[in-house]
N, C-alpha and C. Protein backbone atom coordinates (compact mmCIF):
# COMPACT_ATOMS: atom_id res chain seq x y z
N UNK A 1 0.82 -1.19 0.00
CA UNK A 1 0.00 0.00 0.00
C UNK A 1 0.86 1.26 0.00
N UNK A 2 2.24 1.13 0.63
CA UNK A 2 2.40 2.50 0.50
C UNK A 2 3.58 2.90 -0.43
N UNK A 3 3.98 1.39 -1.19
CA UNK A 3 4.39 1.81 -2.70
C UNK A 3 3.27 2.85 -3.50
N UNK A 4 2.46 2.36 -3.64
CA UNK A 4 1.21 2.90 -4.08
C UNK A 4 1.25 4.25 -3.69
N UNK A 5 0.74 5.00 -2.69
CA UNK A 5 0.51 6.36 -1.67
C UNK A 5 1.17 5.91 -0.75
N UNK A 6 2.39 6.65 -0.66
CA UNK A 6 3.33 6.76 0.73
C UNK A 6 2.77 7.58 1.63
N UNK A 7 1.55 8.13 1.45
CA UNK A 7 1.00 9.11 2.42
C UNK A 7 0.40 8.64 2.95
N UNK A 8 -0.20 7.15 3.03
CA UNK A 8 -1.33 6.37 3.31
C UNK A 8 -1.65 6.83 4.66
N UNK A 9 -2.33 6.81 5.60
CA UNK A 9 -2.59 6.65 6.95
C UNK A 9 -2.39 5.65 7.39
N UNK A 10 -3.45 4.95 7.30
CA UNK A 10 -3.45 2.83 7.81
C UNK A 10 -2.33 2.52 7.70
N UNK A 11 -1.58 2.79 6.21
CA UNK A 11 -1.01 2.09 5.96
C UNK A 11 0.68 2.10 6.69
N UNK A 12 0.61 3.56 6.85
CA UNK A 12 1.71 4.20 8.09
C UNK A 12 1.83 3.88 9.49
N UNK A 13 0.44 3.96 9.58
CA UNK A 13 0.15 3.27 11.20
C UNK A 13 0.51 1.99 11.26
N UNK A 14 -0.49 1.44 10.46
CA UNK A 14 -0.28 -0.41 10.81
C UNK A 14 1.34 -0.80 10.68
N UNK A 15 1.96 -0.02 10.32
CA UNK A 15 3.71 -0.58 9.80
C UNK A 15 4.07 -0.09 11.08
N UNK A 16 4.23 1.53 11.66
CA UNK A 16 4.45 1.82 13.05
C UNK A 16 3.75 0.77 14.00
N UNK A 17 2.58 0.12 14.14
CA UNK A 17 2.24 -0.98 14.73
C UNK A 17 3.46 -1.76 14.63
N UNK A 18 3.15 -2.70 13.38
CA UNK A 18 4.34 -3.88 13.15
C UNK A 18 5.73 -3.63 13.47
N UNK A 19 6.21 -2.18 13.83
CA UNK A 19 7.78 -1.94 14.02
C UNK A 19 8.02 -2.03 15.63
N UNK A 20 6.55 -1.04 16.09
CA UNK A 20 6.28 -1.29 17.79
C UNK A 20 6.63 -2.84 18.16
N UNK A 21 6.31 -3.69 17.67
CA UNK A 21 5.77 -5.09 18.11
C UNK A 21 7.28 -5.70 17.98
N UNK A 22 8.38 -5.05 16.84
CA UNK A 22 9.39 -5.68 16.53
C UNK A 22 10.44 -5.11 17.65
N UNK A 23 9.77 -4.15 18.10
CA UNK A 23 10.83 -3.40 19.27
C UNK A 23 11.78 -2.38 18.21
N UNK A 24 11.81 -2.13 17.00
CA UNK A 24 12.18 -1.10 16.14
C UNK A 24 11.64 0.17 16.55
N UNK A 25 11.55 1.28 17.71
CA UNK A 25 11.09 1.99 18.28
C UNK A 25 11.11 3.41 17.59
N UNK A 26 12.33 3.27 17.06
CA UNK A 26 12.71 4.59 16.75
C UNK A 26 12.10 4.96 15.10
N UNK A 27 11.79 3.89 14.35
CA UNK A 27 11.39 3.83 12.97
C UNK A 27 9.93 3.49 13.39
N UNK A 28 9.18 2.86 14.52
CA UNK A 28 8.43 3.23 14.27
C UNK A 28 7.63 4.79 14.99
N UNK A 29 8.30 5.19 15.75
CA UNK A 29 7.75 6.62 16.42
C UNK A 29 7.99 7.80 14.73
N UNK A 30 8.76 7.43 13.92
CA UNK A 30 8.76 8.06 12.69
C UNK A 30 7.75 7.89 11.92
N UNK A 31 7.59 6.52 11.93
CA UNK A 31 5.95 6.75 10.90
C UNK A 31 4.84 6.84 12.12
N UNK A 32 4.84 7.00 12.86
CA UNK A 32 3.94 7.68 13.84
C UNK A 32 3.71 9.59 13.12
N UNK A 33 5.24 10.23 13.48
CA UNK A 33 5.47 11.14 13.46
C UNK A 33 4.31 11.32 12.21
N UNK A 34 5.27 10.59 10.98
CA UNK A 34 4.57 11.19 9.63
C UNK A 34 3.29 11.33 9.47
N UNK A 35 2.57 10.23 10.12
CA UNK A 35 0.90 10.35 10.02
C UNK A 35 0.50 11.63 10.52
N UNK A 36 1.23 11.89 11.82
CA UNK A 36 0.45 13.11 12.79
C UNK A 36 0.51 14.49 11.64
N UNK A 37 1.76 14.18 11.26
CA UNK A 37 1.99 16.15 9.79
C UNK A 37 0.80 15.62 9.11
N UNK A 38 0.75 14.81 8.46
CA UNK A 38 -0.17 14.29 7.14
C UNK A 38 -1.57 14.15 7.77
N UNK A 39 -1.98 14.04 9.08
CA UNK A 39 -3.26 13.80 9.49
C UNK A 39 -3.43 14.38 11.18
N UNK A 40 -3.11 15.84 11.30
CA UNK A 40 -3.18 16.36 12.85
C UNK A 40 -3.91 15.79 13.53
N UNK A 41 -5.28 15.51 13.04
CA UNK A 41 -6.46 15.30 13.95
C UNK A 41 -6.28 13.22 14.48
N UNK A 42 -5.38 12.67 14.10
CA UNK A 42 -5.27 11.70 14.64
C UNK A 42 -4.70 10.67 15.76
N UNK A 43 -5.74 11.20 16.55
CA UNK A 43 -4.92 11.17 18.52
C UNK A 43 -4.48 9.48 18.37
N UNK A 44 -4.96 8.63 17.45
CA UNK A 44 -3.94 7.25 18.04
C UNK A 44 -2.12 7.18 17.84
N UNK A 45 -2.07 7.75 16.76
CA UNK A 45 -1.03 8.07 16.51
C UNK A 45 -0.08 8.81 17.25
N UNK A 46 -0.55 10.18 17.76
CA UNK A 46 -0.04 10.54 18.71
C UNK A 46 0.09 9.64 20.28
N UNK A 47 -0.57 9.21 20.59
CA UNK A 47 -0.57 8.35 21.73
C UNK A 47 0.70 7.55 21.50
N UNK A 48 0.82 7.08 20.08
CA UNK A 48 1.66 5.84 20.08
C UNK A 48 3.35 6.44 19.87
N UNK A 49 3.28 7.38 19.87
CA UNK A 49 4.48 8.65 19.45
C UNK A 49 4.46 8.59 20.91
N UNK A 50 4.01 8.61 22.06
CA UNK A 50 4.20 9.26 23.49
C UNK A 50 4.87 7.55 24.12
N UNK A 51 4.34 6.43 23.59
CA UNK A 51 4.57 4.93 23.75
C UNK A 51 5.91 4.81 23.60
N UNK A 52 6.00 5.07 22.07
CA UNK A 52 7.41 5.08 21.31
C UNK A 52 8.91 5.62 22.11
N UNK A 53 8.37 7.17 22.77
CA UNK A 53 9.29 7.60 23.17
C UNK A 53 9.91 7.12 24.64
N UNK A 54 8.66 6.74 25.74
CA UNK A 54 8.42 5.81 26.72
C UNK A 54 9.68 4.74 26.09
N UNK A 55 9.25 3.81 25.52
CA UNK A 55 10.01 2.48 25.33
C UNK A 55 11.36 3.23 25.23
N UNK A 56 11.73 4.03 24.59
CA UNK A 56 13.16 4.26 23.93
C UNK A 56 13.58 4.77 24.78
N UNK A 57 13.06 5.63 25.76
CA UNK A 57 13.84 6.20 27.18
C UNK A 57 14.51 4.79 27.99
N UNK A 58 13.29 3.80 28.10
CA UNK A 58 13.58 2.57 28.93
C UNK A 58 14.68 2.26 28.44
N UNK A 59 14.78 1.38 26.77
CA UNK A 59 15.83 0.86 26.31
C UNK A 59 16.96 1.88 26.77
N UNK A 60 16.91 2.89 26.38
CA UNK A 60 18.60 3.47 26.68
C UNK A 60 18.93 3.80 28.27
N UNK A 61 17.75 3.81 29.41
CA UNK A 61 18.02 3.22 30.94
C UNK A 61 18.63 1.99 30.91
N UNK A 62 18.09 0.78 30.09
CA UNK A 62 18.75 -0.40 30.38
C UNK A 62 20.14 -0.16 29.58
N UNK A 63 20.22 0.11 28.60
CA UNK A 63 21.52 0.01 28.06
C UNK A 63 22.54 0.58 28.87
N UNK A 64 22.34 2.05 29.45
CA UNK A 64 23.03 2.33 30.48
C UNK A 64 23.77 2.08 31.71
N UNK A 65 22.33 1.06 32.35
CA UNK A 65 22.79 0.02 33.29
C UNK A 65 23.91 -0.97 32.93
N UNK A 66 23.49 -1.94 31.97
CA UNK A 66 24.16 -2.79 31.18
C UNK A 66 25.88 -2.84 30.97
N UNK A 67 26.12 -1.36 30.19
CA UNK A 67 27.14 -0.88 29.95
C UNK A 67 27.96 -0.49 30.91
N UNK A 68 27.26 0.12 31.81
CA UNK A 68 27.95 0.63 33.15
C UNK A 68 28.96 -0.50 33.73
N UNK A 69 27.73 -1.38 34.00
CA UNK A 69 28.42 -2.75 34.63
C UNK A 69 29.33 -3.34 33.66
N UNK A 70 29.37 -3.37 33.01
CA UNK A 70 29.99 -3.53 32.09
C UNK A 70 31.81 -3.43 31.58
N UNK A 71 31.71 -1.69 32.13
CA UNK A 71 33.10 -1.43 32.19
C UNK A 71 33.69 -1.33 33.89
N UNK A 72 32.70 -1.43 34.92
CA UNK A 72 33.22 -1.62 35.93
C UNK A 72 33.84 -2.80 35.78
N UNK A 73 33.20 -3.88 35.44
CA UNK A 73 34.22 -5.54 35.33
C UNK A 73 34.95 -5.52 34.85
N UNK A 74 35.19 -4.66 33.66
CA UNK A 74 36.47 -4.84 33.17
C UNK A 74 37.53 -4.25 33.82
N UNK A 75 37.35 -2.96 34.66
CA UNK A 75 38.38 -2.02 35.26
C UNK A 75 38.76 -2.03 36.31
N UNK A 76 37.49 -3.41 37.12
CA UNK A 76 38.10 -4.36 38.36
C UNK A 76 39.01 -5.62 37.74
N UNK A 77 39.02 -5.95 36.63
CA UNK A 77 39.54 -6.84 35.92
C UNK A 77 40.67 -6.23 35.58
N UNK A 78 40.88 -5.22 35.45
CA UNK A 78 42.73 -4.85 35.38
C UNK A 78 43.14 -4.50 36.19
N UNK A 79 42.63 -3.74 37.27
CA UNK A 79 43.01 -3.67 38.59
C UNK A 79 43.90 -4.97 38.91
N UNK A 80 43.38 -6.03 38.89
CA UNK A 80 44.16 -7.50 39.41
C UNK A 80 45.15 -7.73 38.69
């Protein structure tokens, strides 16, 4: 569909759906984005733009954590 009209609505959403679901957060809060220019009046979209950004704060909390620990082991690991 959106070979066809890349402007689609549905067809923007339902893919921002399918990218949500893939954990692709950031591509899909973009076709979020695009619907909202191309269609203001459409509060699901926006909602899912407020979701999008939610998840991606989390992911880069955990990555943070992750990483942190991460180079502490290693820099107790040369310590020895």
């Amino acid at each position: 569909a959106l070979e066809l009209d890349a402007n689609n609505e549905k067809a923007l959403f339902r893919r921002g759906e399918a990218l949500v679901v893939m954990k692709e957060f950031d591509k899909a809060r973009a076709d979020f984005q695009r619907v909202t220019q191309l269609y203001p009046a459409n509060k699901a979209a926006k909602s899912q733009i407020l979701l999008c950004q939610k998840h991606i704060k989390e992911q880069h909390e955990k990555d943070k954590r992750l990483y942190a620990n991460m180079f502490q082991k290693f820099a107790e690991r040369d310590a020895k």
